[in-house]
C-alpha atoms as a PDB file:
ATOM      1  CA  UNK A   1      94.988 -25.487 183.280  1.00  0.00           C
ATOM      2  CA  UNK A   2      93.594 -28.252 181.081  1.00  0.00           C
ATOM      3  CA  UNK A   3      96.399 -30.323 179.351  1.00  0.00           C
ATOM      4  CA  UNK A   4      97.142 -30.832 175.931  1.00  0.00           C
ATOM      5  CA  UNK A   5      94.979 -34.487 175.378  1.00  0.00           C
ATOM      6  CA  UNK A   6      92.171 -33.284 177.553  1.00  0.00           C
ATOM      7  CA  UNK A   7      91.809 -29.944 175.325  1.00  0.00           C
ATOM      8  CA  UNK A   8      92.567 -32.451 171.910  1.00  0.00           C
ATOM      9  CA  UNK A   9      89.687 -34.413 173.200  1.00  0.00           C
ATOM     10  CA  UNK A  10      87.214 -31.214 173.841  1.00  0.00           C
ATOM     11  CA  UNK A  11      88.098 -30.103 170.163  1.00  0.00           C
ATOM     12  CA  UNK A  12      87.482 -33.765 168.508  1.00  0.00           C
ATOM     13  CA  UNK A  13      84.269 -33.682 170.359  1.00  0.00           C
ATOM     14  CA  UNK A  14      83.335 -30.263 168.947  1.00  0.00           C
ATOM     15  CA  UNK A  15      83.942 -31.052 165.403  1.00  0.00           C
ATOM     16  CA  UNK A  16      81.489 -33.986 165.832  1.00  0.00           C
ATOM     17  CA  UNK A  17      78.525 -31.929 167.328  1.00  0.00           C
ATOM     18  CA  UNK A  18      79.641 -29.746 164.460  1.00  0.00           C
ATOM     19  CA  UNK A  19      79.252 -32.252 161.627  1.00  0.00           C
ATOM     20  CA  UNK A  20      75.951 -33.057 163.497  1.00  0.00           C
ATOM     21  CA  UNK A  21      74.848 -29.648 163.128  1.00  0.00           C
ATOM     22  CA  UNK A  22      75.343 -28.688 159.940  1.00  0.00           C
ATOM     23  CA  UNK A  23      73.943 -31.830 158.592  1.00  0.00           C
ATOM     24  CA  UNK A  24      70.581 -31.174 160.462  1.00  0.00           C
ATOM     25  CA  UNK A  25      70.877 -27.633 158.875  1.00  0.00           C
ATOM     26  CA  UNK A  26      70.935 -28.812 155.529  1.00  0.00           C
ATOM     27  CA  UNK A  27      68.152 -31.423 156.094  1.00  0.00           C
ATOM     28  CA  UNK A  28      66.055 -28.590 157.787  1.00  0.00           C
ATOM     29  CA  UNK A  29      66.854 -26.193 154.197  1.00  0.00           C
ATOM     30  CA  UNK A  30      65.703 -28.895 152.353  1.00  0.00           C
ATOM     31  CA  UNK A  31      62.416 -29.355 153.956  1.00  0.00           C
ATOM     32  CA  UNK A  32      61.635 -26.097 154.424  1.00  0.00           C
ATOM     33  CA  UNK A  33      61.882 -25.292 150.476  1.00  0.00           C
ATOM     34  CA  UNK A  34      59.273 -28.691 150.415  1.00  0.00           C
ATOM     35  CA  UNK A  35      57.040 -26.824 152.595  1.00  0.00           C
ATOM     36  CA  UNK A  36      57.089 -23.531 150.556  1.00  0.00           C
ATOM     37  CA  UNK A  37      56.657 -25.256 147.505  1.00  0.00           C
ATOM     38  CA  UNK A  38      53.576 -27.153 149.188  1.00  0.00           C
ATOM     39  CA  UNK A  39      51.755 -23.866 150.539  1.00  0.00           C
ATOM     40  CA  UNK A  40      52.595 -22.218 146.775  1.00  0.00           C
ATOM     41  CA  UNK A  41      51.231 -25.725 145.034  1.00  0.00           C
ATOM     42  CA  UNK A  42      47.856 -25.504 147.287  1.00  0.00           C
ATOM     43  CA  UNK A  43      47.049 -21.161 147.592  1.00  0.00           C
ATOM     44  CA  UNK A  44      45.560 -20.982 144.294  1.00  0.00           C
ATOM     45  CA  UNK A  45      42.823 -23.540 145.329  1.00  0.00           C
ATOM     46  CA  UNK A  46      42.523 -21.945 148.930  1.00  0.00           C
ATOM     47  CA  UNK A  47      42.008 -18.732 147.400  1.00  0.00           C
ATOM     48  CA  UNK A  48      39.336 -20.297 144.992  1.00  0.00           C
ATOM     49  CA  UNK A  49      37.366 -21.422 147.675  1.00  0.00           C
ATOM     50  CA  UNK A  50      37.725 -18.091 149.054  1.00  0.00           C
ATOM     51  CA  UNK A  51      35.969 -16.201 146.151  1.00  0.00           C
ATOM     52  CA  UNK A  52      33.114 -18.713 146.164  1.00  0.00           C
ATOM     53  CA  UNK A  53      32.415 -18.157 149.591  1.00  0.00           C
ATOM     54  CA  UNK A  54      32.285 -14.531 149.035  1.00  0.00           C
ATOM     55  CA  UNK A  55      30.187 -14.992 145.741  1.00  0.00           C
ATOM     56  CA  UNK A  56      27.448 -16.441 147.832  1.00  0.00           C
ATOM     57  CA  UNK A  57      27.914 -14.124 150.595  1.00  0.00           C
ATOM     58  CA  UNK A  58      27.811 -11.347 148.744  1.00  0.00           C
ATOM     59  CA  UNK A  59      24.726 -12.056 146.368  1.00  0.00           C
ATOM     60  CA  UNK A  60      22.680 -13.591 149.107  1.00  0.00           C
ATOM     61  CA  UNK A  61      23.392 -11.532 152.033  1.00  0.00           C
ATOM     62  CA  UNK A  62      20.066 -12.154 153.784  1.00  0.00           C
ATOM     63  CA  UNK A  63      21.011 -15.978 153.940  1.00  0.00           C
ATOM     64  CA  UNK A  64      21.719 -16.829 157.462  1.00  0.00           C
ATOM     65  CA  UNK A  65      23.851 -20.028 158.112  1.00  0.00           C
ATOM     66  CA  UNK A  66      25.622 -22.071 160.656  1.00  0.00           C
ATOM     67  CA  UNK A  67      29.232 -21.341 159.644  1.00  0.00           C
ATOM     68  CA  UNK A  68      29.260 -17.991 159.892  1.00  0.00           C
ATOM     69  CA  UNK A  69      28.451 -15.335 162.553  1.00  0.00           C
ATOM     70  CA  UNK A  70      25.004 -14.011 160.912  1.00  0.00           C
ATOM     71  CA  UNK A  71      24.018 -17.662 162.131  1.00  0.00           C
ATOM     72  CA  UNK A  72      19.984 -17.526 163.284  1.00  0.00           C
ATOM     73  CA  UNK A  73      19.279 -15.834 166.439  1.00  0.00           C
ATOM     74  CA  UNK A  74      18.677 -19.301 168.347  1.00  0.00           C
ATOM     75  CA  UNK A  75      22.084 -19.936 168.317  1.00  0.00           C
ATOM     76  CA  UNK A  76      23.065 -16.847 168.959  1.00  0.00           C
ATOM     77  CA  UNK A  77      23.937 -16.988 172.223  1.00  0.00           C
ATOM     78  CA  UNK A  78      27.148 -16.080 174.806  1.00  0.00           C
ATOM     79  CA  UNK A  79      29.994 -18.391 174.220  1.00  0.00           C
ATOM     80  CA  UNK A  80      30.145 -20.956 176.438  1.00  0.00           C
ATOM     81  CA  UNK A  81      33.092 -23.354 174.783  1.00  0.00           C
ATOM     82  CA  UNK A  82      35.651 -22.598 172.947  1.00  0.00           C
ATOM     83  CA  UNK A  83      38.280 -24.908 171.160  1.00  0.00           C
ATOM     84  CA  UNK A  84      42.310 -24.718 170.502  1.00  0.00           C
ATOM     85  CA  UNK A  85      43.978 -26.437 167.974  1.00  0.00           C
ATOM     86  CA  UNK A  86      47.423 -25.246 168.738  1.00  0.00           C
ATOM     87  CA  UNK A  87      50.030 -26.422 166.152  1.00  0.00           C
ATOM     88  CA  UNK A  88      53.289 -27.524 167.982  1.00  0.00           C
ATOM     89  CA  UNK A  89      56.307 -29.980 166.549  1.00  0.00           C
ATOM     90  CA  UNK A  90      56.704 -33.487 167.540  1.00  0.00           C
ATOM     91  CA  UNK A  91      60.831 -33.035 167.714  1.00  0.00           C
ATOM     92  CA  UNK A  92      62.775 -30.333 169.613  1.00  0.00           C
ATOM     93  CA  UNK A  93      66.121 -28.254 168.676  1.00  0.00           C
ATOM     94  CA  UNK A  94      63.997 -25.594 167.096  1.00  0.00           C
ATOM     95  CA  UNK A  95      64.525 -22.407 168.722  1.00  0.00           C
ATOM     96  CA  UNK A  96      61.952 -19.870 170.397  1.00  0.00           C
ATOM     97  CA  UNK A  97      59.340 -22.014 168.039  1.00  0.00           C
ATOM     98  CA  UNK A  98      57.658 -24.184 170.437  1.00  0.00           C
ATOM     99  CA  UNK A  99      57.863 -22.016 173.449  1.00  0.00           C
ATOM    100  CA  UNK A 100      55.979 -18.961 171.492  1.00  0.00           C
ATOM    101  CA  UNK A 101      52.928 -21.348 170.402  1.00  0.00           C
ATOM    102  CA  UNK A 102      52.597 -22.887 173.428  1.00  0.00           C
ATOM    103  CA  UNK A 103      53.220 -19.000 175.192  1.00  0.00           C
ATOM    104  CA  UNK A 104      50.711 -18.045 173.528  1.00  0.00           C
ATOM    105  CA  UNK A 105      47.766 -20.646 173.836  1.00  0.00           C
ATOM    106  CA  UNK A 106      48.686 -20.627 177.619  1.00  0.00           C
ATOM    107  CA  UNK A 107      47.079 -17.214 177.716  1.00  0.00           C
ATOM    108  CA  UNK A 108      44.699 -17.876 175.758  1.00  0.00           C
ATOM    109  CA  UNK A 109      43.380 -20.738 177.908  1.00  0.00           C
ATOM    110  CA  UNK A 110      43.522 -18.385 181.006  1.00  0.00           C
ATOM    111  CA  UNK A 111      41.456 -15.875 179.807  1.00  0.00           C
ATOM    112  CA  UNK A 112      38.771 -18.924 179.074  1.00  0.00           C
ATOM    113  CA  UNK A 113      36.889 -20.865 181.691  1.00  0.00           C
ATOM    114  CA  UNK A 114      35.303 -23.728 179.295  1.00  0.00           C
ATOM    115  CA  UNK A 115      37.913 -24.630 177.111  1.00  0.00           C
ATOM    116  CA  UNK A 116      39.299 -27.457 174.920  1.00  0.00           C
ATOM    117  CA  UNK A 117      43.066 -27.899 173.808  1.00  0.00           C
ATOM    118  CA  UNK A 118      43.582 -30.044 170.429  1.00  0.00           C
ATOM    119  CA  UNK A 119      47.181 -30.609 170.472  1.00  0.00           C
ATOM    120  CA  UNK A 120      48.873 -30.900 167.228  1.00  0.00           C
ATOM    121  CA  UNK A 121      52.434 -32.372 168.140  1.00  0.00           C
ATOM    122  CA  UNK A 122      54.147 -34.370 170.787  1.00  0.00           C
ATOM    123  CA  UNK A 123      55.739 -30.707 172.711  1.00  0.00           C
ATOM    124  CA  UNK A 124      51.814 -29.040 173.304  1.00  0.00           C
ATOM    125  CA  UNK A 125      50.835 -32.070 173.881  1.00  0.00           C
ATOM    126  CA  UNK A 126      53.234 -32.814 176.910  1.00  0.00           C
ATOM    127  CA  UNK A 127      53.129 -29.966 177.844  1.00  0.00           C
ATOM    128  CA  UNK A 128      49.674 -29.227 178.611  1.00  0.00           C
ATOM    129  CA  UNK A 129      49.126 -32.427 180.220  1.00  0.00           C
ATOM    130  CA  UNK A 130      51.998 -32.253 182.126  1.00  0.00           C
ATOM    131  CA  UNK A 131      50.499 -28.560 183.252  1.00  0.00           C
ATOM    132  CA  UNK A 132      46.431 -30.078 183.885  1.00  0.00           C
ATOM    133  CA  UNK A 133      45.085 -28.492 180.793  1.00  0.00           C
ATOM    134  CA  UNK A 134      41.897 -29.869 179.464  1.00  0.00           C
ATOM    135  CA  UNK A 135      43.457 -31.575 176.617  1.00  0.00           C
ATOM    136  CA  UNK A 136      41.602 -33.943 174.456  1.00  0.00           C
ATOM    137  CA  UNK A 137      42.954 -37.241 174.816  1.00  0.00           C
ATOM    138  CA  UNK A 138      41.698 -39.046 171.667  1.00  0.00           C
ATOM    139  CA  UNK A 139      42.892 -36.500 168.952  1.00  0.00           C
ATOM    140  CA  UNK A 140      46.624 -37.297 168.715  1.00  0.00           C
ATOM    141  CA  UNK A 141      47.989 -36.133 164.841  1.00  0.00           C
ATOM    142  CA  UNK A 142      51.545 -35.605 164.383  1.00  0.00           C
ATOM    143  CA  UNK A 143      53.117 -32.254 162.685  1.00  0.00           C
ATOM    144  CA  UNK A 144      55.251 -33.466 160.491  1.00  0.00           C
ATOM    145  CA  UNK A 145      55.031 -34.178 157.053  1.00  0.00           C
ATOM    146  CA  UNK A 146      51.687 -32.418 156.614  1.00  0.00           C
ATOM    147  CA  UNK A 147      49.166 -34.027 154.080  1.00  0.00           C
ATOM    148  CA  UNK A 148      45.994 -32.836 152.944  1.00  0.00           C
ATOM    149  CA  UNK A 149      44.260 -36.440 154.275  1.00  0.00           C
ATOM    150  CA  UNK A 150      45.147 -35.404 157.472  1.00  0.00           C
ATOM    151  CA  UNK A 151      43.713 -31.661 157.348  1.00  0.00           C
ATOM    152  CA  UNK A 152      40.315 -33.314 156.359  1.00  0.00           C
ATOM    153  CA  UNK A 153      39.912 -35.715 158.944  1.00  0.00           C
ATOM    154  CA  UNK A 154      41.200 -32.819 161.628  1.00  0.00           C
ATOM    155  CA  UNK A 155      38.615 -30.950 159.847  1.00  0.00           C
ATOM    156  CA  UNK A 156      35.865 -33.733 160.341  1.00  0.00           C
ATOM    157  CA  UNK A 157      36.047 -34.274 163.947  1.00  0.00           C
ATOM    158  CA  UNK A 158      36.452 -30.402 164.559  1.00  0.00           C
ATOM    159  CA  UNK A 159      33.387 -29.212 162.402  1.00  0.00           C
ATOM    160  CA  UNK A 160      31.351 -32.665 163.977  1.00  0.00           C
ATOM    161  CA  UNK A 161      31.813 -30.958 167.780  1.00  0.00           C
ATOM    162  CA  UNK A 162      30.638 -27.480 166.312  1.00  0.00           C
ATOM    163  CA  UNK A 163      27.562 -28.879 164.588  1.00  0.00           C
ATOM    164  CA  UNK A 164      26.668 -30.943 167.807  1.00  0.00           C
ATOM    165  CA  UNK A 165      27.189 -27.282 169.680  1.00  0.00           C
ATOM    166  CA  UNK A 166      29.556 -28.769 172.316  1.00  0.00           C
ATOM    167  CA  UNK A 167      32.450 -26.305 170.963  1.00  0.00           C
ATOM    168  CA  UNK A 168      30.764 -22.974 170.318  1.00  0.00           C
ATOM    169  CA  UNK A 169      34.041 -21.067 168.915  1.00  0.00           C
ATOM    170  CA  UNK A 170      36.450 -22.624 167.209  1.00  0.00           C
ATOM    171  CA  UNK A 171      40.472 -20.514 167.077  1.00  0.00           C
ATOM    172  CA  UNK A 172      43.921 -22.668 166.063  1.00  0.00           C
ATOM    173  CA  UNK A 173      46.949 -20.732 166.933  1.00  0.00           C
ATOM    174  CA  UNK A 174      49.990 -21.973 164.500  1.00  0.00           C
ATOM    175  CA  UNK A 175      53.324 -19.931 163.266  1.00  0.00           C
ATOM    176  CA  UNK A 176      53.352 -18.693 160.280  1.00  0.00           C
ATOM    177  CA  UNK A 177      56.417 -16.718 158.352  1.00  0.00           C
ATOM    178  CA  UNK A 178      56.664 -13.554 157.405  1.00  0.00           C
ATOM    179  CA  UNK A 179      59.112 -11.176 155.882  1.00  0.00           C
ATOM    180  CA  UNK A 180      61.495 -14.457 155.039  1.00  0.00           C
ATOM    181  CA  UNK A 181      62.650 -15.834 157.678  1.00  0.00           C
ATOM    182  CA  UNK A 182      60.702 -13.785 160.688  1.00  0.00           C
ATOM    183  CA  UNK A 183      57.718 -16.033 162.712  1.00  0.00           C
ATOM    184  CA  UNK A 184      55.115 -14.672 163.969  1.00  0.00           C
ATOM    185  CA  UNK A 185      52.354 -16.721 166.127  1.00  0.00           C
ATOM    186  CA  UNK A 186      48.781 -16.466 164.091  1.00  0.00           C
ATOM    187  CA  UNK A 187      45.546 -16.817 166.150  1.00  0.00           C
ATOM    188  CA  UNK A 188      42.665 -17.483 163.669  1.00  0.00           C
ATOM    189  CA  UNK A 189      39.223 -18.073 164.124  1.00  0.00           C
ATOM    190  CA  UNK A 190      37.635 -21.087 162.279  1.00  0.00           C
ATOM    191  CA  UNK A 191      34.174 -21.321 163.408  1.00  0.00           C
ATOM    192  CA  UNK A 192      32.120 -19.447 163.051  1.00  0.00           C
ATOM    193  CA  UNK A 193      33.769 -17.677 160.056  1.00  0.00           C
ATOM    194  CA  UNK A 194      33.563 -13.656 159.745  1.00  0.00           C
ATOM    195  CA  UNK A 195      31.430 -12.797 157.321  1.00  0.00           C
ATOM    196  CA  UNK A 196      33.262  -9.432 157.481  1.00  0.00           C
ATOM    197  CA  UNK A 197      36.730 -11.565 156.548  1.00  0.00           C
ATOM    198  CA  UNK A 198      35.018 -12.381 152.895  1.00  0.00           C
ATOM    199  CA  UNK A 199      32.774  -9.314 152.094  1.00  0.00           C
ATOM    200  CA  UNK A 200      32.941  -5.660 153.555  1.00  0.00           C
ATOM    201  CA  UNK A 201      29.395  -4.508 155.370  1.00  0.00           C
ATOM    202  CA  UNK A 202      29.151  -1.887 153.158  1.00  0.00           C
ATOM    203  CA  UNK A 203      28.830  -4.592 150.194  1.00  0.00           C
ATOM    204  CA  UNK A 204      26.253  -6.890 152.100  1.00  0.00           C
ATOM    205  CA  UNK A 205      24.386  -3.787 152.890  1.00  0.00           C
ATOM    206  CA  UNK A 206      24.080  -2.281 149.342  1.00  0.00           C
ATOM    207  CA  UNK A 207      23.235  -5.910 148.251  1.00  0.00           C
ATOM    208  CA  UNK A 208      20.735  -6.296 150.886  1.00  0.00           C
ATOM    209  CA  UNK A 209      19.178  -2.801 149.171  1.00  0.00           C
ATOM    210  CA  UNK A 210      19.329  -4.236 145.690  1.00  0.00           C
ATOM    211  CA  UNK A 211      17.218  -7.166 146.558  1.00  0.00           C
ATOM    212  CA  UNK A 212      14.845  -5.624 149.078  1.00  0.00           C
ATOM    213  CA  UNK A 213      11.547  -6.466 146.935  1.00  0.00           C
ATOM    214  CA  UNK A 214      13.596 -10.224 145.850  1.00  0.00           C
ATOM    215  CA  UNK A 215      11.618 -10.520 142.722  1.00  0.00           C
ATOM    216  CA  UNK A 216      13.104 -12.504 140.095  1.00  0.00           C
ATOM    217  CA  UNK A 217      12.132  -9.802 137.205  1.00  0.00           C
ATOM    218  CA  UNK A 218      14.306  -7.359 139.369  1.00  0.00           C
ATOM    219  CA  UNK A 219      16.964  -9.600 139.825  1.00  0.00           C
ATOM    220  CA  UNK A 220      16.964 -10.824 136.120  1.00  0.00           C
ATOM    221  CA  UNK A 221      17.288  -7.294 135.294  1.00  0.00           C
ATOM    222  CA  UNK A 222      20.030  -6.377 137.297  1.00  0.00           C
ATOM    223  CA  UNK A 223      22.002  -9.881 135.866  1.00  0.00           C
ATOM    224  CA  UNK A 224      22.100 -11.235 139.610  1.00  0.00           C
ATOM    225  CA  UNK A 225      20.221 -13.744 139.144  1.00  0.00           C
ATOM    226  CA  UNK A 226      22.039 -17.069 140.467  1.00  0.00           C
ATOM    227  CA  UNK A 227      20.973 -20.564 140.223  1.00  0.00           C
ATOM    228  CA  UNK A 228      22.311 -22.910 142.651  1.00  0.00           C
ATOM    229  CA  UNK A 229      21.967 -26.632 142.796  1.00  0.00           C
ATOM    230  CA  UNK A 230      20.661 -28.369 145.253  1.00  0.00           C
ATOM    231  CA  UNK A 231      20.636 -24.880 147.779  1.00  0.00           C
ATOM    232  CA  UNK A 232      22.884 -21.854 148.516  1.00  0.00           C
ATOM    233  CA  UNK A 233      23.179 -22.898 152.084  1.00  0.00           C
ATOM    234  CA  UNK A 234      23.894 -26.768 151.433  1.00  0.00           C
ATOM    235  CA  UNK A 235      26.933 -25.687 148.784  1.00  0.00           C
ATOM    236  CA  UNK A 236      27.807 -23.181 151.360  1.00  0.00           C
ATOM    237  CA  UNK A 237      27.947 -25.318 153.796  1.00  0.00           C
ATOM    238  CA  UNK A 238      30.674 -27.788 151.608  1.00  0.00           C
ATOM    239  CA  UNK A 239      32.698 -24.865 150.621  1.00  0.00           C
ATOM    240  CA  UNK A 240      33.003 -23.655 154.023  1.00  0.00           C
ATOM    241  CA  UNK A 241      34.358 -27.226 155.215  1.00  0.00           C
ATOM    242  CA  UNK A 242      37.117 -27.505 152.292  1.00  0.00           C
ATOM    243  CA  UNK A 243      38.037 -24.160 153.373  1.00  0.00           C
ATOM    244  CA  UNK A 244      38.367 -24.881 156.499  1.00  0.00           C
ATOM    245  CA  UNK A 245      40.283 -28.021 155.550  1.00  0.00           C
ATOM    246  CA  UNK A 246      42.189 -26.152 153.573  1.00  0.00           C
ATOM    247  CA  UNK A 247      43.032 -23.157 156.588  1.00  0.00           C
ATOM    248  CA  UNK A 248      44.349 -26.176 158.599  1.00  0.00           C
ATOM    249  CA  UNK A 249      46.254 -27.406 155.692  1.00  0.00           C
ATOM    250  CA  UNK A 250      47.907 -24.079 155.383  1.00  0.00           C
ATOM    251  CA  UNK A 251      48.369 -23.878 159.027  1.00  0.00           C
ATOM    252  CA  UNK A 252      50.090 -27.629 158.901  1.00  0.00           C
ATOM    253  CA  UNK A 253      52.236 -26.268 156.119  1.00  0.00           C
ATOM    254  CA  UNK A 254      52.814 -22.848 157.960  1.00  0.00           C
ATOM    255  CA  UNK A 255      53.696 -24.524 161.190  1.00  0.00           C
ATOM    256  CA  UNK A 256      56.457 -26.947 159.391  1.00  0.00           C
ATOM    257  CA  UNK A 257      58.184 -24.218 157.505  1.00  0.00           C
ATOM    258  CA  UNK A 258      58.456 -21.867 160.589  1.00  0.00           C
ATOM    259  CA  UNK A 259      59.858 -25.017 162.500  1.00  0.00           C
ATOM    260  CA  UNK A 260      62.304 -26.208 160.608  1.00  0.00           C
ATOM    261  CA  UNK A 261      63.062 -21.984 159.363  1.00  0.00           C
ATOM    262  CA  UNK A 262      63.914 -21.989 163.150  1.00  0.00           C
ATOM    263  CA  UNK A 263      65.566 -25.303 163.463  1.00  0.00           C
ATOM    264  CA  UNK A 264      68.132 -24.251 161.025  1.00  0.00           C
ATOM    265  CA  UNK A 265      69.041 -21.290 162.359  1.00  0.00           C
ATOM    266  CA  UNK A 266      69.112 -22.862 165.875  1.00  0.00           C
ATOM    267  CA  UNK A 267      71.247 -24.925 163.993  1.00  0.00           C
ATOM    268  CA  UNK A 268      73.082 -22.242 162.198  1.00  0.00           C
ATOM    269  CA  UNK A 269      73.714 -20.250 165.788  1.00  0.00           C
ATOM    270  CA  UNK A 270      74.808 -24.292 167.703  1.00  0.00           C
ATOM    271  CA  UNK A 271      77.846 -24.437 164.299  1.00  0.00           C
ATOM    272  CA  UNK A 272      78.938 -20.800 164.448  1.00  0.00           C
ATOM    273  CA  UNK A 273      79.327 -20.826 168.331  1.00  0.00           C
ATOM    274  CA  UNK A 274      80.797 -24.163 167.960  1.00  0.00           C
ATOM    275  CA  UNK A 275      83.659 -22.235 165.817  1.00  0.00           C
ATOM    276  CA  UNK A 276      83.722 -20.208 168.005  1.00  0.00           C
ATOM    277  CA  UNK A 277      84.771 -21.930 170.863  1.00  0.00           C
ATOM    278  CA  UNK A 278      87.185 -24.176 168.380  1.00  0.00           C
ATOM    279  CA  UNK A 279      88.849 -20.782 167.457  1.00  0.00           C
ATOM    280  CA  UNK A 280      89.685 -20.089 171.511  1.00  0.00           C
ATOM    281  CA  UNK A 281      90.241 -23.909 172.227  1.00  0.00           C
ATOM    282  CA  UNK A 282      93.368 -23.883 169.538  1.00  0.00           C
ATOM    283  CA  UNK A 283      94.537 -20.774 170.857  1.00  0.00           C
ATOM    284  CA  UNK A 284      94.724 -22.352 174.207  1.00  0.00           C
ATOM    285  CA  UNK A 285      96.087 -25.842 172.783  1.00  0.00           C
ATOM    286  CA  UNK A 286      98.670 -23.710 170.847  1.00  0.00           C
ATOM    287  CA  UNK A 287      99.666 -21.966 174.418  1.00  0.00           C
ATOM    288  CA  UNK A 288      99.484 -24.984 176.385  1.00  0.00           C
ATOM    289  CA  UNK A 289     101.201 -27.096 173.753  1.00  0.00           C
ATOM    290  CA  UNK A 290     104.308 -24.020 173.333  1.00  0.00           C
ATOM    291  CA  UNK A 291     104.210 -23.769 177.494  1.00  0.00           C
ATOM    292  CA  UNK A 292     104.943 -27.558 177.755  1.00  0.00           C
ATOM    293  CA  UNK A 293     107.703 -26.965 174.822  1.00  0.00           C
ATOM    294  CA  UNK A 294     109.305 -24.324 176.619  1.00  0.00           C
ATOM    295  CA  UNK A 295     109.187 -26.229 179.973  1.00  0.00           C
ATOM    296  CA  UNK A 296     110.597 -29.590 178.115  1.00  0.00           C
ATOM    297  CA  UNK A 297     113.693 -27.278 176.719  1.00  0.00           C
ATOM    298  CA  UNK A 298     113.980 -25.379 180.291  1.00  0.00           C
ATOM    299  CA  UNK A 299     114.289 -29.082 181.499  1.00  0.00           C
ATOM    300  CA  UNK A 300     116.653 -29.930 179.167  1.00  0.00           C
ATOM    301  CA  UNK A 301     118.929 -26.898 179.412  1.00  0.00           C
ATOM    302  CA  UNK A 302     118.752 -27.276 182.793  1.00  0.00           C
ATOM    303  CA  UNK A 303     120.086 -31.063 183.219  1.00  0.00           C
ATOM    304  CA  UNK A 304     122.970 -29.808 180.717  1.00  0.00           C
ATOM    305  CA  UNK A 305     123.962 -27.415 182.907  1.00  0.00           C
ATOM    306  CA  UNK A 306     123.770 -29.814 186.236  1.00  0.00           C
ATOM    307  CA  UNK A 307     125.744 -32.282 184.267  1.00  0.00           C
ATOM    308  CA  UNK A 308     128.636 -29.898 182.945  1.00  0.00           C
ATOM    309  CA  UNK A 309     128.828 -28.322 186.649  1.00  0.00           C
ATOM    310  CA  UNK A 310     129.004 -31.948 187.843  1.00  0.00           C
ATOM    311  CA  UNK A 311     132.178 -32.635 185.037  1.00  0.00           C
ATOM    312  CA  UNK A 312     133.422 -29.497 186.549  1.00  0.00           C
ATOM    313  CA  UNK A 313     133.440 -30.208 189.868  1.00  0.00           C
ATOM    314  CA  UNK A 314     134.675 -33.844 189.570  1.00  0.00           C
ATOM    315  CA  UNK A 315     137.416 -32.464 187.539  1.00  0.00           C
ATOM    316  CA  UNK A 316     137.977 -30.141 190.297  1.00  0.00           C
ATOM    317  CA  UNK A 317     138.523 -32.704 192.676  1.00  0.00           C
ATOM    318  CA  UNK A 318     140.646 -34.777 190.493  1.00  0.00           C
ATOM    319  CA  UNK A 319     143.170 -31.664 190.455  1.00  0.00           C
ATOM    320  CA  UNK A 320     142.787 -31.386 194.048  1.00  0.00           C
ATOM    321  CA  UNK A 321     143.746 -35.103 194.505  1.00  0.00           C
ATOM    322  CA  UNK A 322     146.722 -34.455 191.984  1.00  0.00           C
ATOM    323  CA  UNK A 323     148.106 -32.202 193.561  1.00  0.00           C
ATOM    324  CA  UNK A 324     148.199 -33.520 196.941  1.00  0.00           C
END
């Protein structure tokens, strides 16, 4: 059994990983209400760009474009490549929040044989090297602090390797929160975009009836008449790349709050186990501490009694001598 300055010492050293931990709790609160507020500050303009999109879409349904998966039948081929950007953080102490992105882009780069991994964040990063994944060595971005700057130049190179066809499908995998404070791990497809995602196929088809003859007196009648500057496809083609600056901008944002939502209550579950195990080490100083009591009195009763039987027995003698 432990004495009472080596048990003193285990509780002093608790209370400090304590303060430690509920200091990293609070700073975790406060960034994850900085995240919220970010994704609330930019969904209104996400969901904008959203309704364009499905503007054009829907009153130009025979338009075929590069973004999207009604993309001209020359391109149409079998997937050959596919890209990852899989959203990790660039610190640990977060929970299940790592392992379940990086669980889950594991698979997916099993199931593929041409593959790319763009790592967002120091733990996929290291750990996909570290594990011979084709990772791409010169896109390094860190996940914290997400900024819209850095969503547009993740968007850049990204929608560069579609256009130049050497990614043919593009998915990121990210965490994203739902019901409060439960994560879930999102896999969303960002090239080619769904057409389906923006506008049902029942729309596109009743459209597609509406302007089967595509004269303008028919389509002046029916007040469908747009008129876009310079071409549907070319603003197409700029709203589809702010949105999909803006999906990776949500994902950023997404992927912070669900890592520090986890930190804290990694956090929260390190302080409460902590007092925990203060709660049983004080019981245990308490018994140790009253043992070593109770064996200092025993010690002292006992030496009173050895020294009164010693008076006694010299006294004893000294009658004996007496009487002789």
């Amino acid at each position: 059994m432990a004495n009472t300055k080596e048990i003193q010492k285990r509780i002093n050293s608790i209370q400090d990983t304590m303060k430690i931990t509920k200091a990293m709790y609070m700073m975790s609160s406060m960034k994850l209400r900085k995240a919220k507020q970010k994704l609330e500050d930019t969904e209104p303009y996400f969901f904008g760009l959203q309704e364009q999109i499905r503007s054009i879409l829907y009153h130009f349904p025979q338009m075929q474009h590069l973004y999207f998966d009604n993309r001209i039948s020359d391109l149409q081929e079998e997937v050959k490549s596919k890209g990852y950007i899989v959203i990790t953080s660039d610190k640990g102490m977060a929970g299940a929040y790592n392992h379940n992105v990086i669980k889950e882009a594991k698979r997916l780069c099993d199931e593929t044989e041409d593959y790319t991994i763009f790592a967002i964040g120091e733990n996929g990063r290291h750990f996909f090297k570290s594990q011979k994944y084709n990772v791409k060595e010169d896109f390094r971005f860190s996940a914290n602090n997400p900024s819209v700057h850095r969503a547009r130049v993740i968007a850049e190179n990204i929608v560069q390797l579609y256009k130049e066809e050497k990614i043919d499908e593009i998915y990121i995998v990210y965490t994203k929160m739902t019901h409060g404070i439960k994560e879930e791990v999102e896999v969303a497809q960002l090239l080619p975009l769904k057409t389906a995602s923006f506008v049902k196929a029942e729309m596109i088809e009743e459209a597609k009836k509406g302007l089967s003859d595509n004269t303008l007196e028919e389509l002046d009648s029916a007040n469908d008449y747009f008129l876009i500057y310079p071409s549907p496809k070319k603003v197409l083609e700029n709203l589809v790349y702010n949105y999909v600056t803006g999906f990776i901008y949500g994902a950023l944002v997404e992927g912070s709050a669900s890592e520090e939502n986890a930190r804290m209550m990694a956090m929260q579950s390190a302080t409460d186990n902590a007092e925990a195990m203060l709660r049983e080490l004080s019981i245990e100083y308490n018994r140790v501490r009253q043992a070593a009591i109770t064996q200092e009195i025993t010690e002292v009763i006992g030496g009173a009694k050895a020294l009164r039987n010693k008076k006694a027995k010299k006294k004893k003698q000294l009658t004996r001598v007496k009487q002789v």
